[in-house]
Protein backbone atom coordinates (compact mmCIF):
# COMPACT_ATOMS: atom_id res chain seq x y z
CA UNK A 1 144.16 -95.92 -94.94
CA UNK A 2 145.38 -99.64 -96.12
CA UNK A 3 146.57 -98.42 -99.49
CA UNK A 4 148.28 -95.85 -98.09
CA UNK A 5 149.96 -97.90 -95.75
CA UNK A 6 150.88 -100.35 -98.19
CA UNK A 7 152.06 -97.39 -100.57
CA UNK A 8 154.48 -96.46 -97.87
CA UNK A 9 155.90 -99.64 -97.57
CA UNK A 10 156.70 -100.24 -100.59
CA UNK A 11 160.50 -100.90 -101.30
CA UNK A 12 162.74 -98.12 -100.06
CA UNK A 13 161.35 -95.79 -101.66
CA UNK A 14 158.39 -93.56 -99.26
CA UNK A 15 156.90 -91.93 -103.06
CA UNK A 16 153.44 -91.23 -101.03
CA UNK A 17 155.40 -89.17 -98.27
CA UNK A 18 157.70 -87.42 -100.90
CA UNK A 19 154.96 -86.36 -103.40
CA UNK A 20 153.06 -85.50 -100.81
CA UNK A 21 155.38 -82.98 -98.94
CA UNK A 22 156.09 -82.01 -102.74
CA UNK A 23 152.75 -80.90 -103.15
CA UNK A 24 152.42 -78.95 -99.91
CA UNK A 25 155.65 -77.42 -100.04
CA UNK A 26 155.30 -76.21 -104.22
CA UNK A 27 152.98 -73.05 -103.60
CA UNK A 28 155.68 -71.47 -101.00
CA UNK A 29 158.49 -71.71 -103.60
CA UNK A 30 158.69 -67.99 -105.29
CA UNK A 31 160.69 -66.61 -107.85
CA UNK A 32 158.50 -66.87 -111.03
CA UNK A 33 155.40 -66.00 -112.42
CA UNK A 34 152.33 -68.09 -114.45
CA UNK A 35 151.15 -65.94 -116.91
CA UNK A 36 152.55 -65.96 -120.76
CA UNK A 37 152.03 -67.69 -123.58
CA UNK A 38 150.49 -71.25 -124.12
CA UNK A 39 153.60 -74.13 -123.65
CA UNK A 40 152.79 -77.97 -124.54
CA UNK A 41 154.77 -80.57 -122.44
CA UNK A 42 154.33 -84.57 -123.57
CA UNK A 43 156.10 -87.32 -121.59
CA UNK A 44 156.36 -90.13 -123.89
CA UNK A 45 157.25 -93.79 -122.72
CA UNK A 46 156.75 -96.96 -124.50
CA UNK A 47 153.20 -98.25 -123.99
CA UNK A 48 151.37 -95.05 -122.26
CA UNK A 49 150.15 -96.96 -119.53
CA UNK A 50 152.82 -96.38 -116.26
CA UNK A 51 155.71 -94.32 -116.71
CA UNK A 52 154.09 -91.39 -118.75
CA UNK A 53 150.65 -91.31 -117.47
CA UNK A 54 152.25 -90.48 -113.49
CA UNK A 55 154.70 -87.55 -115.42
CA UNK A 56 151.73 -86.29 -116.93
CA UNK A 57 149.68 -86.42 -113.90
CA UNK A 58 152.25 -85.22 -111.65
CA UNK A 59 153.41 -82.11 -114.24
CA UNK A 60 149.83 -81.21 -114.51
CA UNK A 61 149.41 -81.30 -110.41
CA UNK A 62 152.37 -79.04 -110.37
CA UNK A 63 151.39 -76.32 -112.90
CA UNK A 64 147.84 -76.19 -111.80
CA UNK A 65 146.84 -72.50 -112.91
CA UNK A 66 149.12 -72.04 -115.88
CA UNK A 67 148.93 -71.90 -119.02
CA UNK A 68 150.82 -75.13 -119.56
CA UNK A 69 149.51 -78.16 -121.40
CA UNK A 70 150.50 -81.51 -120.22
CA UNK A 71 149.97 -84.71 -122.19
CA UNK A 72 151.54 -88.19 -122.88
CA UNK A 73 151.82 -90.33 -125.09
CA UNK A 74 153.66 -94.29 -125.59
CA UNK A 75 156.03 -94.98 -128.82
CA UNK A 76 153.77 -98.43 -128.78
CA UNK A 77 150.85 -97.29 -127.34
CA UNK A 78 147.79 -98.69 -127.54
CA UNK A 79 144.70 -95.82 -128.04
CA UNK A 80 142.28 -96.06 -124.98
CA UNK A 81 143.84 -98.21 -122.56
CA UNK A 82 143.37 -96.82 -118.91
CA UNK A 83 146.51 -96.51 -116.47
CA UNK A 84 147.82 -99.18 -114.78
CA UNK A 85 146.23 -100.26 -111.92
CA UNK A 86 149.83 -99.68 -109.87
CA UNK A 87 150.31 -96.36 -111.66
CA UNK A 88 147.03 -95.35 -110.73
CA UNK A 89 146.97 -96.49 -106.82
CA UNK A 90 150.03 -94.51 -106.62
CA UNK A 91 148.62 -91.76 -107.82
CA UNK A 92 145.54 -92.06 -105.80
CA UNK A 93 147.34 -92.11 -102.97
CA UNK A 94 149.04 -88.55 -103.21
CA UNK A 95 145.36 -86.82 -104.32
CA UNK A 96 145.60 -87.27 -108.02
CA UNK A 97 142.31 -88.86 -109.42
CA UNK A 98 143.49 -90.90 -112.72
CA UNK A 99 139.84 -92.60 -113.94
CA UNK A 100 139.42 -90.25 -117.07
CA UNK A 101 143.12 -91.35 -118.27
CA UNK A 102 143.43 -93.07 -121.65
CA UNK A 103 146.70 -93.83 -123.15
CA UNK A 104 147.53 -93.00 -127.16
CA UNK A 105 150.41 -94.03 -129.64
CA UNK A 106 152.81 -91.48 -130.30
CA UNK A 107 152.08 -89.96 -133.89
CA UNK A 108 154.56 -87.55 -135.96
CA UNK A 109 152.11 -84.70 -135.57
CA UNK A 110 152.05 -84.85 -132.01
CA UNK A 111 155.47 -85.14 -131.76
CA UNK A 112 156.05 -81.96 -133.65
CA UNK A 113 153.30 -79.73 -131.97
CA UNK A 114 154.83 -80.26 -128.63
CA UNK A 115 156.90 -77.86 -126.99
CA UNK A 116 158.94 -80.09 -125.02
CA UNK A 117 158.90 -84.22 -124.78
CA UNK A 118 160.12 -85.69 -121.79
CA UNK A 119 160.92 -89.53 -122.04
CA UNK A 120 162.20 -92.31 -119.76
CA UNK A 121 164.89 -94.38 -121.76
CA UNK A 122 167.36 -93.47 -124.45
CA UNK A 123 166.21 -95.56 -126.67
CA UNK A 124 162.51 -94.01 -126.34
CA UNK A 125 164.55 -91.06 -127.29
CA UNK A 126 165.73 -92.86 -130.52
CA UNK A 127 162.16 -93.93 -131.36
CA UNK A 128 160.82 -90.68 -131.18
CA UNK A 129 163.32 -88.81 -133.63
CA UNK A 130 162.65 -91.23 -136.16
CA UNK A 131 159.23 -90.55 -136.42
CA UNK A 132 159.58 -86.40 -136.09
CA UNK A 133 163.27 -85.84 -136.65
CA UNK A 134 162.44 -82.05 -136.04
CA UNK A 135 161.49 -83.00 -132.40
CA UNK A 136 165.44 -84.08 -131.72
CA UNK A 137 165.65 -80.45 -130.86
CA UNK A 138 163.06 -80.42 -127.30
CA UNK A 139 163.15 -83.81 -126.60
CA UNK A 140 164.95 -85.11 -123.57
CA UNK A 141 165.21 -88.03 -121.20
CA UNK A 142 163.71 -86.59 -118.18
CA UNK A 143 166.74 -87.24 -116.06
CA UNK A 144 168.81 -85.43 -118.32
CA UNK A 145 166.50 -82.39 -118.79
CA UNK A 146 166.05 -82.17 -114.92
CA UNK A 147 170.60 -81.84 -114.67
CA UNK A 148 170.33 -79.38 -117.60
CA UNK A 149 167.70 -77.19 -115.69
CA UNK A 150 169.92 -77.72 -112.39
CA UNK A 151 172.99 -77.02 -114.11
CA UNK A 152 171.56 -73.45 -115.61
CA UNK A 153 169.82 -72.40 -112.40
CA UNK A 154 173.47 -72.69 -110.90
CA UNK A 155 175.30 -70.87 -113.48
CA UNK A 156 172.71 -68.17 -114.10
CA UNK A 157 171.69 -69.49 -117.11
CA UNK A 158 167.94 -69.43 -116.95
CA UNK A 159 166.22 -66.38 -118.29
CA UNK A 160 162.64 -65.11 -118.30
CA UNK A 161 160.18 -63.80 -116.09
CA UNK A 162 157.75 -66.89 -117.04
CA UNK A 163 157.70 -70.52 -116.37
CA UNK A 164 157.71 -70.62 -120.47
CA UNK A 165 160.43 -68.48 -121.00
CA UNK A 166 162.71 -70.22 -118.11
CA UNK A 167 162.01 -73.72 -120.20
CA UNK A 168 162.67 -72.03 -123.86
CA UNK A 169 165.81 -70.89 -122.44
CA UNK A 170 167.25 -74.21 -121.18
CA UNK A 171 165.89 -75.94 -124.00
CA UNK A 172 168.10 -73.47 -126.27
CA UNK A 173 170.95 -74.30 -124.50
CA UNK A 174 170.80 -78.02 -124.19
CA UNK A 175 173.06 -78.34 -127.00
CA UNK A 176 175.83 -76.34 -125.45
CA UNK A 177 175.88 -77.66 -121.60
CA UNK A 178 175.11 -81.30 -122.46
CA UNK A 179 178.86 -81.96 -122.39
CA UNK A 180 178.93 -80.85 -118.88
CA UNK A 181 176.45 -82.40 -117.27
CA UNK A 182 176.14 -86.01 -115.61
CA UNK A 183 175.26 -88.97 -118.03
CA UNK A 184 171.40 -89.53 -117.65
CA UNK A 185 169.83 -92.62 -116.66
CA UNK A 186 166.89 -94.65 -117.29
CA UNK A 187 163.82 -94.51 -115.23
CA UNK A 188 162.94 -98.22 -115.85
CA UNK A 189 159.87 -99.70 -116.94
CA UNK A 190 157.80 -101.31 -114.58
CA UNK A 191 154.69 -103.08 -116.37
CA UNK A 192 154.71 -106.34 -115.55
CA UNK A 193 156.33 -106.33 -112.50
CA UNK A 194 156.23 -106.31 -108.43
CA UNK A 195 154.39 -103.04 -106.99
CA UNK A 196 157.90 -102.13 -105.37
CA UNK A 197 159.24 -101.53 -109.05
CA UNK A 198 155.86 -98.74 -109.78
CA UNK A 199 157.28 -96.77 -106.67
CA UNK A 200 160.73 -96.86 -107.68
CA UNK A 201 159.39 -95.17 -111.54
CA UNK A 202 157.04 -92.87 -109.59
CA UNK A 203 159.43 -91.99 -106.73
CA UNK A 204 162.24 -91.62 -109.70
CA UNK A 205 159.56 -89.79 -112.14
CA UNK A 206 158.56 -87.24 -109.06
CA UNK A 207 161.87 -86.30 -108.09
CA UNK A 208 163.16 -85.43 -111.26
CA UNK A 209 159.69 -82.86 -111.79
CA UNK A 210 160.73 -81.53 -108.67
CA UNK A 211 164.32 -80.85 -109.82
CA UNK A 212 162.92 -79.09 -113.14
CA UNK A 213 160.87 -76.89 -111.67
CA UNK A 214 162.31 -75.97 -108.58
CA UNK A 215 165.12 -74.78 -111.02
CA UNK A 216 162.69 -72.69 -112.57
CA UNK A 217 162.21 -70.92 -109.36
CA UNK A 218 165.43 -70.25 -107.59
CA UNK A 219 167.81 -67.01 -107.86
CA UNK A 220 171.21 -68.34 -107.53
CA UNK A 221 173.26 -65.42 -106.84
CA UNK A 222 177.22 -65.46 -107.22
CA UNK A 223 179.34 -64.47 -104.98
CA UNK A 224 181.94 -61.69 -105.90
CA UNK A 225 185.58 -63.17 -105.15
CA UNK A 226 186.67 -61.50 -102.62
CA UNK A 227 188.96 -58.42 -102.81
CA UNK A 228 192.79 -59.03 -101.52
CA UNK A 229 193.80 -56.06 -99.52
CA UNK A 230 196.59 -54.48 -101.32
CA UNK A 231 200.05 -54.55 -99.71
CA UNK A 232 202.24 -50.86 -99.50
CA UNK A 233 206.09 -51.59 -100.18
């Protein structure tokens, strides 16, 4: 009850009350289905110990039942390091049990057997593009993949039946809408600093899973313009 009270208090930003209703609320939002073929999704930060760890916790939450694999990984990881203590209380405090986590440095083979990388700064981005320049194709700044998957659910861009499909197809269009979407921003690291700044990444982090996949799951439906009635000389 104390760590959730301090959880809440934290900064401005309520992340325990948030996730929470995020959870509750994510198995009454319809529209797609689970089933299809395997997907990989890695969220990749710098060290693999805050940032990445809670998007890979989180996702996996989320797509509980799928067939989606969820991993991280840190551009300077070190292999075997646990989560960080703030990383982890937050995540204790929405349900999510993060013990078994160990973090691991980004390799080029990981890199190019993933599906679809989801980092937290540009230059993250940078770092991981060098090592598998074939990966500049599916990797994203999570901010920006979460306006690109907003931006197609509005336009009636997203196709497929699966939650695999409706990924592919924004991913194969990232190229094309980038240009009209909202610069991304940063989720910024917090290692090293006050317990306020771990609920700013996690609030930040959770919202913009939200966004992604509540994209996945809505029918936008466009309005016809409507029909002038014609005038009779």
């Amino acid at each position: 009850m104390l760590l959730c009270h301090v959880v809440m208090r934290c900064g401005k930003i309520p992340f325990c009350k948030s996730a929470a209703r995020g959870f509750a609320s994510w198995g009454r939002l319809s529209g797609v289905e689970f089933q299809g073929v395997d997907m990989h999704i890695m969220f990749v930060c710098t060290g693999n110990i805050c940032r990445s760890p809670m998007g890979e916790l989180l996702m996996t939450h989320y797509l509980t039942g799928t067939t989606v694999r969820v991993s991280s990984a840190g551009t300077r990881g070190l292999p075997m390091h646990s989560i960080d203590p703030s990383s982890g209380r937050l995540m204790q405090s929405v349900g999510i049990e993060p013990s078994g986590f160990r973090s691991r440095r980004l390799t080029r083979q990981m890199a190019d057997e993933a599906d679809l990388i989801l980092c937290f700064e540009k230059q993250q981005r940078k770092d991981i593009v060098t090592l598998a320049p074939a990966a500049v194709r599916y990797t994203f700044l999570l901010n920006d993949f979460a306006n690109m998957c907003d931006y197609c659910a509005r336009n009636g861009m997203v196709a497929g039946k699966t939650i695999q499909e409706r990924l592919q197809s924004v991913i194969k269009r990232s190229s094309m809408i980038r240009p009209l979407i909202p610069l991304p921003k940063d989720i910024a690291d917090p290692h090293g600093r006050e317990f306020d700044q771990f609920c700013i990444a996690a609030e930040q982090t959770n919202t913009a899973i939200r966004r992604i996949l509540k994209s996945m799951r809505k029918h936008y439906v466009v309005t016809p313009a409507p029909v002038r009635s014609q005038i009779v000389a």
